[in-house]
PDB file of N, CA and C in Angstrom:
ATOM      1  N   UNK A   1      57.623  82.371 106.436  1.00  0.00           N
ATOM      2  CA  UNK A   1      58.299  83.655 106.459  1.00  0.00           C
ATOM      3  C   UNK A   1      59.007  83.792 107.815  1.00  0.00           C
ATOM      4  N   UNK A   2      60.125  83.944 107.614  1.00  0.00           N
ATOM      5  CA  UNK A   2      61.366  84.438 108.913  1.00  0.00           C
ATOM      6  C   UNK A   2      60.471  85.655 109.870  1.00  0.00           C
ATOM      7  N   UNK A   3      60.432  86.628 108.915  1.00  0.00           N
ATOM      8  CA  UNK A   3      60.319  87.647 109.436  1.00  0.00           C
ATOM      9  C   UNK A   3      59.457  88.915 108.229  1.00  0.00           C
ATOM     10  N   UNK A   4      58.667  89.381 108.630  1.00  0.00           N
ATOM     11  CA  UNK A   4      57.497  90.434 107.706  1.00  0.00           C
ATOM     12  C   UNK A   4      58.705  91.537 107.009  1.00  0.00           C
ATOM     13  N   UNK A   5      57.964  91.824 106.325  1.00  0.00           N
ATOM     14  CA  UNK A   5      58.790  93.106 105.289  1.00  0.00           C
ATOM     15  C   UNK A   5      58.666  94.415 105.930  1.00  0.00           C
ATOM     16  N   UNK A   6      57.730  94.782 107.028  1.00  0.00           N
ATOM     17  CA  UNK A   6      57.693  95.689 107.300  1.00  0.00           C
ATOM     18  C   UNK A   6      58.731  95.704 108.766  1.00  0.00           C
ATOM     19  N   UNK A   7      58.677  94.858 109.606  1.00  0.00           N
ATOM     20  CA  UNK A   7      59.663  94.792 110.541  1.00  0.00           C
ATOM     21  C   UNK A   7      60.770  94.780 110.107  1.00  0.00           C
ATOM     22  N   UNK A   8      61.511  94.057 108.785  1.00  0.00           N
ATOM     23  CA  UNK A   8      62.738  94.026 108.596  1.00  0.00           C
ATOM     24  C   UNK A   8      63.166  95.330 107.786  1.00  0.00           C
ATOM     25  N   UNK A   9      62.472  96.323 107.524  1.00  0.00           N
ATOM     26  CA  UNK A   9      62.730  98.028 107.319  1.00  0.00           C
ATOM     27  C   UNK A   9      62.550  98.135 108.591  1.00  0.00           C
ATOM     28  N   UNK A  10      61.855  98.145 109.141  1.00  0.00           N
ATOM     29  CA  UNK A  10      62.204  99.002 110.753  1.00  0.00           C
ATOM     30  C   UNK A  10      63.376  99.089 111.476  1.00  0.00           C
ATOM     31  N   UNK A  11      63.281  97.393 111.377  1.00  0.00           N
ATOM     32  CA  UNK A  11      64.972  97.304 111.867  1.00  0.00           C
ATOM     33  C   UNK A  11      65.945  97.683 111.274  1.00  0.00           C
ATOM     34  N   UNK A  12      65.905  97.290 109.809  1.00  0.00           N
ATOM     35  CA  UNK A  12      66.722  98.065 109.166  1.00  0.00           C
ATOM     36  C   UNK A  12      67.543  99.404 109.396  1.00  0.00           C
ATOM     37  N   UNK A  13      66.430  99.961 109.099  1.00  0.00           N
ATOM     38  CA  UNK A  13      66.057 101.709 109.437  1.00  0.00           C
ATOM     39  C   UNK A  13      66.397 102.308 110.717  1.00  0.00           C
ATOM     40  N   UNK A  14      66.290 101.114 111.639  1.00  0.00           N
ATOM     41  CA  UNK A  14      67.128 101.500 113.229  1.00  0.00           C
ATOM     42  C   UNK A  14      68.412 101.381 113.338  1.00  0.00           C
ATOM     43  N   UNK A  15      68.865 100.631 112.409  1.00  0.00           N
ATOM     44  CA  UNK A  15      70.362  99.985 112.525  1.00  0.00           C
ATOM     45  C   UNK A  15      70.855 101.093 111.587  1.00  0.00           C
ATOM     46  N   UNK A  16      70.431 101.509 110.540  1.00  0.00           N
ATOM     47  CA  UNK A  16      71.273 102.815 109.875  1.00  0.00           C
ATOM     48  C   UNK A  16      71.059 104.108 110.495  1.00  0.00           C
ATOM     49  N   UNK A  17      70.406 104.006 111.578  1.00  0.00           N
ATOM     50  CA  UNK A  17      70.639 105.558 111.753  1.00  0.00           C
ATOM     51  C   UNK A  17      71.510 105.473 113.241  1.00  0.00           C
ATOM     52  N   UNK A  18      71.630 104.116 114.097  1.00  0.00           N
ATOM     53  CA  UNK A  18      72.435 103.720 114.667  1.00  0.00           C
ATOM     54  C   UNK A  18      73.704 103.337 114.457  1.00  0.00           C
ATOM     55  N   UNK A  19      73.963 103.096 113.614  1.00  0.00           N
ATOM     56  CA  UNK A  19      75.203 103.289 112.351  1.00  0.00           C
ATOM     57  C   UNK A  19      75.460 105.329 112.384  1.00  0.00           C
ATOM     58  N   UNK A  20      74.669 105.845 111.943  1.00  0.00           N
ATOM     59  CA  UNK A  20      74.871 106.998 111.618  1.00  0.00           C
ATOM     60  C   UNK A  20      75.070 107.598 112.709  1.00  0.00           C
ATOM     61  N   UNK A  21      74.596 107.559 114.003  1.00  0.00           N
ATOM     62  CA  UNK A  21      75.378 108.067 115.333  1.00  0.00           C
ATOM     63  C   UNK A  21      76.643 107.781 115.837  1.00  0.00           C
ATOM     64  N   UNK A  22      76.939 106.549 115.695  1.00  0.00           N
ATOM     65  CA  UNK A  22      78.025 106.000 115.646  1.00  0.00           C
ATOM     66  C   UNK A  22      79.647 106.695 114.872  1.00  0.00           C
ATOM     67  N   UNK A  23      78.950 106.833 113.393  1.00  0.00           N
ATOM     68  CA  UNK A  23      79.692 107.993 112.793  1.00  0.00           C
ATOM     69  C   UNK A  23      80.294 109.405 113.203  1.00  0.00           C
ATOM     70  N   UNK A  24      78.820 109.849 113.940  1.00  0.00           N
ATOM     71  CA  UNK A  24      78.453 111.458 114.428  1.00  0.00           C
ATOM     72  C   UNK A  24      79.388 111.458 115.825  1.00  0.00           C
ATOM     73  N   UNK A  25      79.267 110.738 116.340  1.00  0.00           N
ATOM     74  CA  UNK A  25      80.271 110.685 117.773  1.00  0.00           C
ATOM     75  C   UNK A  25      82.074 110.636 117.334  1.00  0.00           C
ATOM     76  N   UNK A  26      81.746 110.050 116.205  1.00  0.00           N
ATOM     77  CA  UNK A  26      83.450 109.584 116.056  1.00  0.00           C
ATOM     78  C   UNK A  26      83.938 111.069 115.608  1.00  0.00           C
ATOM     79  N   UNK A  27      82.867 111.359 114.452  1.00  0.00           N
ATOM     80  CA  UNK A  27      83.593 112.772 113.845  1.00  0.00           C
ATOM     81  C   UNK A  27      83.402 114.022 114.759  1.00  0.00           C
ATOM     82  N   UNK A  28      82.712 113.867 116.061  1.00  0.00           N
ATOM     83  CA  UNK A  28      82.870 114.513 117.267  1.00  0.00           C
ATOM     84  C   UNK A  28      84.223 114.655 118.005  1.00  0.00           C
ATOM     85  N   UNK A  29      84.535 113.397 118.312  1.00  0.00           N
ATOM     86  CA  UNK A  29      86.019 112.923 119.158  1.00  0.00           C
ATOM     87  C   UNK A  29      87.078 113.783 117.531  1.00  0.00           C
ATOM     88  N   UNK A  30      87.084 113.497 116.886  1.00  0.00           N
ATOM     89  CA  UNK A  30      87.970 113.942 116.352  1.00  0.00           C
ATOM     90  C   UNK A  30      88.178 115.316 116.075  1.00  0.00           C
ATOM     91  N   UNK A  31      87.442 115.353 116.313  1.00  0.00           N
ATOM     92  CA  UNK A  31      86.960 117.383 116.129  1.00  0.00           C
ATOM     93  C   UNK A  31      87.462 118.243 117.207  1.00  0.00           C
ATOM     94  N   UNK A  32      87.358 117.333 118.714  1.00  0.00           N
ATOM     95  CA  UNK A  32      87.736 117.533 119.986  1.00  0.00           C
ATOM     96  C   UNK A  32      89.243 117.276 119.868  1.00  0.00           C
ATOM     97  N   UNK A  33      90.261 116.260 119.244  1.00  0.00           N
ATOM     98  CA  UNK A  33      91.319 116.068 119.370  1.00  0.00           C
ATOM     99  C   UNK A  33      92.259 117.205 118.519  1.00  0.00           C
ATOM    100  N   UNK A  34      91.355 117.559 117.375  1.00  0.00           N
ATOM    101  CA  UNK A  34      91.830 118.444 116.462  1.00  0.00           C
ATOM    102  C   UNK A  34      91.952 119.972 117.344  1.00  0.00           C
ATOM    103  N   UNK A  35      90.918 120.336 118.171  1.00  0.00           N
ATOM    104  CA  UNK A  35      91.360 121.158 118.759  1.00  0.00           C
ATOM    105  C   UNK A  35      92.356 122.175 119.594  1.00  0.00           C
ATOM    106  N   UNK A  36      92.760 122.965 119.171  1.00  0.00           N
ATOM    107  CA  UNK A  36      93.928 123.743 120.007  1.00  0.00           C
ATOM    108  C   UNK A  36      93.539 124.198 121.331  1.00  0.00           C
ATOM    109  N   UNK A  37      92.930 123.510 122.168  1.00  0.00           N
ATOM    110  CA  UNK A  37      93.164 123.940 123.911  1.00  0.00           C
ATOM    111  C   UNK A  37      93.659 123.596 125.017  1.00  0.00           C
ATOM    112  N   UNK A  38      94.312 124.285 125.798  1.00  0.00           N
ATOM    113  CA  UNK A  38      94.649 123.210 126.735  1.00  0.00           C
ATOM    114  C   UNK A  38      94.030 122.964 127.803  1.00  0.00           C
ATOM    115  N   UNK A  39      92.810 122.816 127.600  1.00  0.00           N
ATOM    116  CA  UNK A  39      91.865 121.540 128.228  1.00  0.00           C
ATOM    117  C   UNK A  39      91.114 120.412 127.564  1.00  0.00           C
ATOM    118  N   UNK A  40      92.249 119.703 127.288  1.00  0.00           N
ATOM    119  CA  UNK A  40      92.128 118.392 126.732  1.00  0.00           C
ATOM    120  C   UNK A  40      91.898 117.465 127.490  1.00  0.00           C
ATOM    121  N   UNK A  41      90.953 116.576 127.594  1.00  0.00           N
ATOM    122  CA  UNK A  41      90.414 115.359 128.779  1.00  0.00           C
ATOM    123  C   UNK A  41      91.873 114.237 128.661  1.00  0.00           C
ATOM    124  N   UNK A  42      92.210 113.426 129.801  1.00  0.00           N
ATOM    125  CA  UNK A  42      92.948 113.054 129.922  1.00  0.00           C
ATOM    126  C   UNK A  42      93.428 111.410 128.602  1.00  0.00           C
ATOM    127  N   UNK A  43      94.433 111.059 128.664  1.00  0.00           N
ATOM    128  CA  UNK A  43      94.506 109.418 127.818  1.00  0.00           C
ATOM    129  C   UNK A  43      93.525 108.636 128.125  1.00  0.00           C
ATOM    130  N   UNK A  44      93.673 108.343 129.503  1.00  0.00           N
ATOM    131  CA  UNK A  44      92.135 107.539 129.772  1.00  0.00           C
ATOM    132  C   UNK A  44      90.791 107.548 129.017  1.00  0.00           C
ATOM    133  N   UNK A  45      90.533 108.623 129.485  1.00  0.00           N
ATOM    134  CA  UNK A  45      89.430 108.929 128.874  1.00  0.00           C
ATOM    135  C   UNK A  45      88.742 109.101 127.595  1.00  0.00           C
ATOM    136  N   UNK A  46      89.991 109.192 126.477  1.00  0.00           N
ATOM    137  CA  UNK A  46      89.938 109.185 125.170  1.00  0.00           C
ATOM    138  C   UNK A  46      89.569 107.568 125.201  1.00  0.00           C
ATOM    139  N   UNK A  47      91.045 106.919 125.767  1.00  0.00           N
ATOM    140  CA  UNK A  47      90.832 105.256 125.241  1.00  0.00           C
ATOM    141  C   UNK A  47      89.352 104.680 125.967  1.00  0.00           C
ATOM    142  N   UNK A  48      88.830 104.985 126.547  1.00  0.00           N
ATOM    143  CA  UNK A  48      87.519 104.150 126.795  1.00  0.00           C
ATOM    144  C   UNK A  48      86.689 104.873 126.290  1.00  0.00           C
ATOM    145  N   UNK A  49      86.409 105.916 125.904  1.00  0.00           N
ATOM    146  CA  UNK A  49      85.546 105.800 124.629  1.00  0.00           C
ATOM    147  C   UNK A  49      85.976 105.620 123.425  1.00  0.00           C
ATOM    148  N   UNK A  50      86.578 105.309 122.570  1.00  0.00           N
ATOM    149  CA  UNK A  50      87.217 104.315 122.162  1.00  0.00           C
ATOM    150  C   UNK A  50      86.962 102.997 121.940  1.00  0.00           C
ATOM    151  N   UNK A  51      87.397 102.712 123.096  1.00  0.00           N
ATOM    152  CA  UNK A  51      87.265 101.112 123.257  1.00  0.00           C
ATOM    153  C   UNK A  51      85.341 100.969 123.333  1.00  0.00           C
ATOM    154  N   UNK A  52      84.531 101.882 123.935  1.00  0.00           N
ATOM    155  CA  UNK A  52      83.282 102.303 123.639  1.00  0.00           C
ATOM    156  C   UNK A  52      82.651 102.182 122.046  1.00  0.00           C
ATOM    157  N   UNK A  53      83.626 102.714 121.306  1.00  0.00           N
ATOM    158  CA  UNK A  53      82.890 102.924 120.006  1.00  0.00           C
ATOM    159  C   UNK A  53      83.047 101.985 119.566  1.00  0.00           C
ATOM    160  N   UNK A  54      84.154 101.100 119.888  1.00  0.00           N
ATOM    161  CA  UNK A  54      84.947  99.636 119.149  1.00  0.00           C
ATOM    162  C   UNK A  54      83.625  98.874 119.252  1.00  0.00           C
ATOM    163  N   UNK A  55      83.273  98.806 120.719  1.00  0.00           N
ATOM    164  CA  UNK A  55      82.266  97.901 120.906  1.00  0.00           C
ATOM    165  C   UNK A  55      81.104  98.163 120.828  1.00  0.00           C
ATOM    166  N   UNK A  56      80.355  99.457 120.387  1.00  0.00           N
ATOM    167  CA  UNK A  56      79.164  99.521 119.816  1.00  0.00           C
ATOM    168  C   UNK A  56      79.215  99.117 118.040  1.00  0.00           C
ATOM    169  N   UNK A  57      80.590  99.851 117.912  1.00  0.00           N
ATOM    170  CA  UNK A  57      80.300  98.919 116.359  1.00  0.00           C
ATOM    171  C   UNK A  57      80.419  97.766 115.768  1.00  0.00           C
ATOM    172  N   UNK A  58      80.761  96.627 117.272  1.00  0.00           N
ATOM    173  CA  UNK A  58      81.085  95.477 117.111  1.00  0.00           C
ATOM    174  C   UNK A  58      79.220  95.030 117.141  1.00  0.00           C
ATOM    175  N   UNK A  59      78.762  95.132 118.108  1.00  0.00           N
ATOM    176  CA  UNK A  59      77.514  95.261 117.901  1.00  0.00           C
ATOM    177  C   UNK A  59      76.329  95.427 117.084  1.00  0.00           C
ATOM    178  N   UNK A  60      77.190  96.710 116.106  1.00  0.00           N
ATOM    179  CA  UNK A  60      76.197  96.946 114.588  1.00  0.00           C
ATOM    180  C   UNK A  60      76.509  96.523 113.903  1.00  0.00           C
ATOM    181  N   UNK A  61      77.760  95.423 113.874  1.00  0.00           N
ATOM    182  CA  UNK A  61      78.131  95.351 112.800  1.00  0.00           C
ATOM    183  C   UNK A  61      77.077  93.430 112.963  1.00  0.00           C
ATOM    184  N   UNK A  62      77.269  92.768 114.354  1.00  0.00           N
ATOM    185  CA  UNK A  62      76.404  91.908 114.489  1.00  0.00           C
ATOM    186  C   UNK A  62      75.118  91.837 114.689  1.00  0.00           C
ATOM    187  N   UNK A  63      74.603  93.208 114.587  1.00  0.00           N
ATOM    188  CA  UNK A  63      73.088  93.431 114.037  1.00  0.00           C
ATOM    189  C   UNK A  63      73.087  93.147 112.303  1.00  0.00           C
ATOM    190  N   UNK A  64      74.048  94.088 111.574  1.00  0.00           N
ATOM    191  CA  UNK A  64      73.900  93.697 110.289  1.00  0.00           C
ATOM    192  C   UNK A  64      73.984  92.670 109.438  1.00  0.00           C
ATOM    193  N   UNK A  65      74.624  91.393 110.460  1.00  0.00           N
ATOM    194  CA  UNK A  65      74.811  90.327 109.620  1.00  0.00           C
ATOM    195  C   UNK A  65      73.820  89.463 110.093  1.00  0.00           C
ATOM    196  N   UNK A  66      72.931  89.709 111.044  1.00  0.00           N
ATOM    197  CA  UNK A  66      72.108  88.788 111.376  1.00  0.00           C
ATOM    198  C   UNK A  66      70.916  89.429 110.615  1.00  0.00           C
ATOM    199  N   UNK A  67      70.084  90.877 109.819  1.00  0.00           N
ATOM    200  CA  UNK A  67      69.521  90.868 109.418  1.00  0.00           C
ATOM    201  C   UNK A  67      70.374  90.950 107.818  1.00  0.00           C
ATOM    202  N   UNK A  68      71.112  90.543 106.904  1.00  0.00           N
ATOM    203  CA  UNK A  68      71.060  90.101 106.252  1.00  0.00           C
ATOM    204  C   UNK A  68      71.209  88.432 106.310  1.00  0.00           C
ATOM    205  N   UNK A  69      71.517  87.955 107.154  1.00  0.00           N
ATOM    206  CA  UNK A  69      70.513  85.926 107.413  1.00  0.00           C
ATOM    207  C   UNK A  69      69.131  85.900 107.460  1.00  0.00           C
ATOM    208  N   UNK A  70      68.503  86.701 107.929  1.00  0.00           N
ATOM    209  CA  UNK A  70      67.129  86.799 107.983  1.00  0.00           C
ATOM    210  C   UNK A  70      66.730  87.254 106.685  1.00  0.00           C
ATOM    211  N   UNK A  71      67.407  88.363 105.646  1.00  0.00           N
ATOM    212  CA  UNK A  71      66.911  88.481 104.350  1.00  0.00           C
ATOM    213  C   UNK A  71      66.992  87.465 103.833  1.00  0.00           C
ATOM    214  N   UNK A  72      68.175  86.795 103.801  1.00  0.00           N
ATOM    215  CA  UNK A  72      68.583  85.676 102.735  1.00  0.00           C
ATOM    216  C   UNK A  72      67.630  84.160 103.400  1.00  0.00           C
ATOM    217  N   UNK A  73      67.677  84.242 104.600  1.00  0.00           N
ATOM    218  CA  UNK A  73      66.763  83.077 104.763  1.00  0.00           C
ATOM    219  C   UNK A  73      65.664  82.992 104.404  1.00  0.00           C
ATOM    220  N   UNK A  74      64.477  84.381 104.492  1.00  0.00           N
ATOM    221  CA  UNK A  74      63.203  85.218 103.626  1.00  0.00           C
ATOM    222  C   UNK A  74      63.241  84.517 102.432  1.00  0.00           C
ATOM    223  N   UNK A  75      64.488  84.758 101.358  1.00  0.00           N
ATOM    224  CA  UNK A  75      64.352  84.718 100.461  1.00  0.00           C
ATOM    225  C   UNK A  75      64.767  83.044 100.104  1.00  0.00           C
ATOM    226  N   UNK A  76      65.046  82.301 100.156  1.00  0.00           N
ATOM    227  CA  UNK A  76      64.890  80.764 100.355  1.00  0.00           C
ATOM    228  C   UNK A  76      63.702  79.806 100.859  1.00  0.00           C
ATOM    229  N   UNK A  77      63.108  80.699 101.746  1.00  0.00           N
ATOM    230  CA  UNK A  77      61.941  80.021 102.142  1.00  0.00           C
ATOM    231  C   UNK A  77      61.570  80.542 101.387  1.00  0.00           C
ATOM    232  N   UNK A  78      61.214  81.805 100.723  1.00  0.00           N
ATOM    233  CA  UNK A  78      59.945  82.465  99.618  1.00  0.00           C
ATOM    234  C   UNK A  78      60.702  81.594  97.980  1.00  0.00           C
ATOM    235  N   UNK A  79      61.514  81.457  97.339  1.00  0.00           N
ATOM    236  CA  UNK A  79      62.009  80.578  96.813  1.00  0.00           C
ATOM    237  C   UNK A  79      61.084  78.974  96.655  1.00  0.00           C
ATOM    238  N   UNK A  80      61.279  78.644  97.612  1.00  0.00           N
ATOM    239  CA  UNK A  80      61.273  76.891  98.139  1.00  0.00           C
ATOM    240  C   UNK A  80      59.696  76.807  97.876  1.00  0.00           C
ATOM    241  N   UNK A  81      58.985  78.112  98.358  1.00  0.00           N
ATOM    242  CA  UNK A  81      57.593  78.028  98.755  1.00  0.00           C
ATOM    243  C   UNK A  81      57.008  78.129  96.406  1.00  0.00           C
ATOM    244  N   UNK A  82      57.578  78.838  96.202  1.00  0.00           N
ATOM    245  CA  UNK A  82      56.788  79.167  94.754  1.00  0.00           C
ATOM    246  C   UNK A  82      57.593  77.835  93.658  1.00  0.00           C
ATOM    247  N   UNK A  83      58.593  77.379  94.232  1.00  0.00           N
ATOM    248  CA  UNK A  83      58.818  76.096  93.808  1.00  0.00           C
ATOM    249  C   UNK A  83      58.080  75.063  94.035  1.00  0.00           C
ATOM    250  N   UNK A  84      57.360  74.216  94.672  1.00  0.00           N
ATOM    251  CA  UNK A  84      56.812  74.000  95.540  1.00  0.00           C
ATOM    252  C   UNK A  84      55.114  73.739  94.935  1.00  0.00           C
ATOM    253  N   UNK A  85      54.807  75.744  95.134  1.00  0.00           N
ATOM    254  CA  UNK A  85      53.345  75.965  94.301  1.00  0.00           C
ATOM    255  C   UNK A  85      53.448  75.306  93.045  1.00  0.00           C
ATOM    256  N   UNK A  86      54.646  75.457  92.020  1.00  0.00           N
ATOM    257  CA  UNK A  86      55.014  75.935  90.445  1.00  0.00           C
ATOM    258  C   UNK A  86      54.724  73.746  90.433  1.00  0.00           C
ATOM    259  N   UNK A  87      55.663  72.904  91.388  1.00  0.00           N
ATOM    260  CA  UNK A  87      55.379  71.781  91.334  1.00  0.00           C
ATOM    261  C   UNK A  87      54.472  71.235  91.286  1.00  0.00           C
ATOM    262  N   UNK A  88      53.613  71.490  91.932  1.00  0.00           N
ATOM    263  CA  UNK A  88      51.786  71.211  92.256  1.00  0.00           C
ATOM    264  C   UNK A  88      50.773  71.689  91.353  1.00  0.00           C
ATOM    265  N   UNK A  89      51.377  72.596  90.329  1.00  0.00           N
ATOM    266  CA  UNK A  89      50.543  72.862  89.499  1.00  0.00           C
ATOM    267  C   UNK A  89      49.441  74.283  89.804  1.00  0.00           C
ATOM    268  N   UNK A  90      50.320  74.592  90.929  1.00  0.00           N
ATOM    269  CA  UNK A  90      48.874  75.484  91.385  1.00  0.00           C
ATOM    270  C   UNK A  90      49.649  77.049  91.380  1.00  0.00           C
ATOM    271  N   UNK A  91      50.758  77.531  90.600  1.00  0.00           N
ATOM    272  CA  UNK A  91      50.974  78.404  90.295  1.00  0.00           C
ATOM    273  C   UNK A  91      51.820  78.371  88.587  1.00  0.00           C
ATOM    274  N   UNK A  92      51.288  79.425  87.839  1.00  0.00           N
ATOM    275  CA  UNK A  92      52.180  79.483  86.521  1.00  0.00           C
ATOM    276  C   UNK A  92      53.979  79.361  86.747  1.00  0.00           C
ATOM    277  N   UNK A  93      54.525  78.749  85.942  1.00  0.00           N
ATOM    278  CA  UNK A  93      56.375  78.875  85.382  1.00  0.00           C
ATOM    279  C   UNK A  93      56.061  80.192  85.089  1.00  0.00           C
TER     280      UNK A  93
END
Protein backbone atom coordinates (compact mmCIF):
# COMPACT_ATOMS: atom_id res chain seq x y z
CA UNK A 1 0.00 0.00 0.00
CA UNK A 2 1.27 3.59 -1.24
CA UNK A 3 -0.51 5.22 1.19
CA UNK A 4 -3.66 4.32 4.02
CA UNK A 5 -7.25 5.32 3.16
CA UNK A 6 -7.51 7.37 5.93
CA UNK A 7 -4.52 9.76 5.19
CA UNK A 8 -5.45 9.98 1.59
CA UNK A 9 -9.10 11.67 2.81
CA UNK A 10 -7.22 13.87 4.98
CA UNK A 11 -5.27 15.05 2.41
CA UNK A 12 -7.78 15.01 0.26
CA UNK A 13 -10.04 16.97 2.46
CA UNK A 14 -7.11 19.57 2.96
CA UNK A 15 -6.62 20.12 -0.61
CA UNK A 16 -10.49 20.87 -1.17
CA UNK A 17 -10.96 23.21 1.24
CA UNK A 18 -7.57 24.75 0.10
CA UNK A 19 -9.00 24.79 -3.24
CA UNK A 20 -12.05 26.42 -1.67
CA UNK A 21 -10.03 29.42 -0.20
CA UNK A 22 -8.42 29.87 -3.13
CA UNK A 23 -11.87 30.44 -4.75
CA UNK A 24 -13.01 32.72 -1.63
CA UNK A 25 -10.03 35.16 -2.16
CA UNK A 26 -10.56 35.37 -5.89
CA UNK A 27 -14.35 36.14 -5.51
CA UNK A 28 -13.00 38.67 -2.86
CA UNK A 29 -10.54 40.57 -5.39
CA UNK A 30 -13.31 40.75 -7.63
CA UNK A 31 -15.79 42.11 -5.43
CA UNK A 32 -13.06 44.79 -4.51
CA UNK A 33 -12.54 45.62 -8.31
CA UNK A 34 -16.29 45.73 -8.84
CA UNK A 35 -16.43 48.37 -6.42
CA UNK A 36 -17.26 52.09 -6.94
CA UNK A 37 -14.52 53.94 -4.73
CA UNK A 38 -11.95 55.92 -5.17
CA UNK A 39 -9.71 54.15 -3.02
CA UNK A 40 -8.68 51.58 -5.15
CA UNK A 41 -5.12 49.90 -4.25
CA UNK A 42 -2.73 50.60 -6.86
CA UNK A 43 -1.83 48.14 -10.50
CA UNK A 44 0.89 46.73 -8.60
CA UNK A 45 -0.70 45.52 -6.14
CA UNK A 46 -3.60 43.91 -7.87
CA UNK A 47 -0.90 42.09 -10.25
CA UNK A 48 1.01 40.39 -7.40
CA UNK A 49 -1.69 39.05 -5.92
CA UNK A 50 -2.52 37.74 -8.87
CA UNK A 51 0.46 36.45 -9.85
CA UNK A 52 -0.05 35.10 -5.93
CA UNK A 53 -3.15 33.23 -6.74
CA UNK A 54 -1.56 31.95 -10.16
CA UNK A 55 0.91 30.35 -8.02
CA UNK A 56 -0.97 28.94 -5.21
CA UNK A 57 -3.12 27.31 -7.73
CA UNK A 58 -0.24 26.10 -9.54
CA UNK A 59 0.50 24.36 -6.41
CA UNK A 60 -3.07 22.78 -5.89
CA UNK A 61 -3.32 21.94 -8.84
CA UNK A 62 0.26 19.81 -8.24
CA UNK A 63 -1.09 18.58 -5.05
CA UNK A 64 -4.03 17.12 -7.04
CA UNK A 65 -2.25 15.24 -9.48
CA UNK A 66 0.09 13.74 -7.24
CA UNK A 67 -2.74 12.42 -4.99
CA UNK A 68 -4.56 11.08 -7.80
CA UNK A 69 -0.88 8.90 -8.67
CA UNK A 70 -1.04 7.80 -5.31
CA UNK A 71 -4.85 6.67 -5.82
CA UNK A 72 -4.15 5.04 -9.00
CA UNK A 73 -0.90 3.56 -7.83
CA UNK A 74 -3.16 2.18 -4.44
CA UNK A 75 -5.17 0.78 -6.82
CA UNK A 76 -2.57 -1.35 -8.98
CA UNK A 77 -0.74 -2.50 -6.19
CA UNK A 78 -4.24 -3.57 -4.49
CA UNK A 79 -5.05 -5.09 -8.06
CA UNK A 80 -1.57 -6.99 -8.51
CA UNK A 81 -1.87 -8.07 -4.78
CA UNK A 82 -5.59 -10.07 -5.17
CA UNK A 83 -4.22 -11.28 -8.51
CA UNK A 84 -1.52 -12.73 -7.09
CA UNK A 85 -3.74 -14.23 -3.89
CA UNK A 86 -6.57 -15.43 -6.75
CA UNK A 87 -3.11 -17.23 -8.47
CA UNK A 88 -2.03 -19.12 -5.42
CA UNK A 89 -5.17 -20.37 -4.76
CA UNK A 90 -5.55 -18.70 -1.55
CA UNK A 91 -8.33 -16.34 -2.45
CA UNK A 92 -11.85 -17.10 -4.43
CA UNK A 93 -12.29 -15.69 -8.57
Amino acid sequence: MIIDRQTFIDLATHLEGASEAVLDVTRRCVSLCEDNTDERPQPKTWVGLVESLAAINSELTGLEQTLRAVLEANRQENDFARAALRRDGLMDA
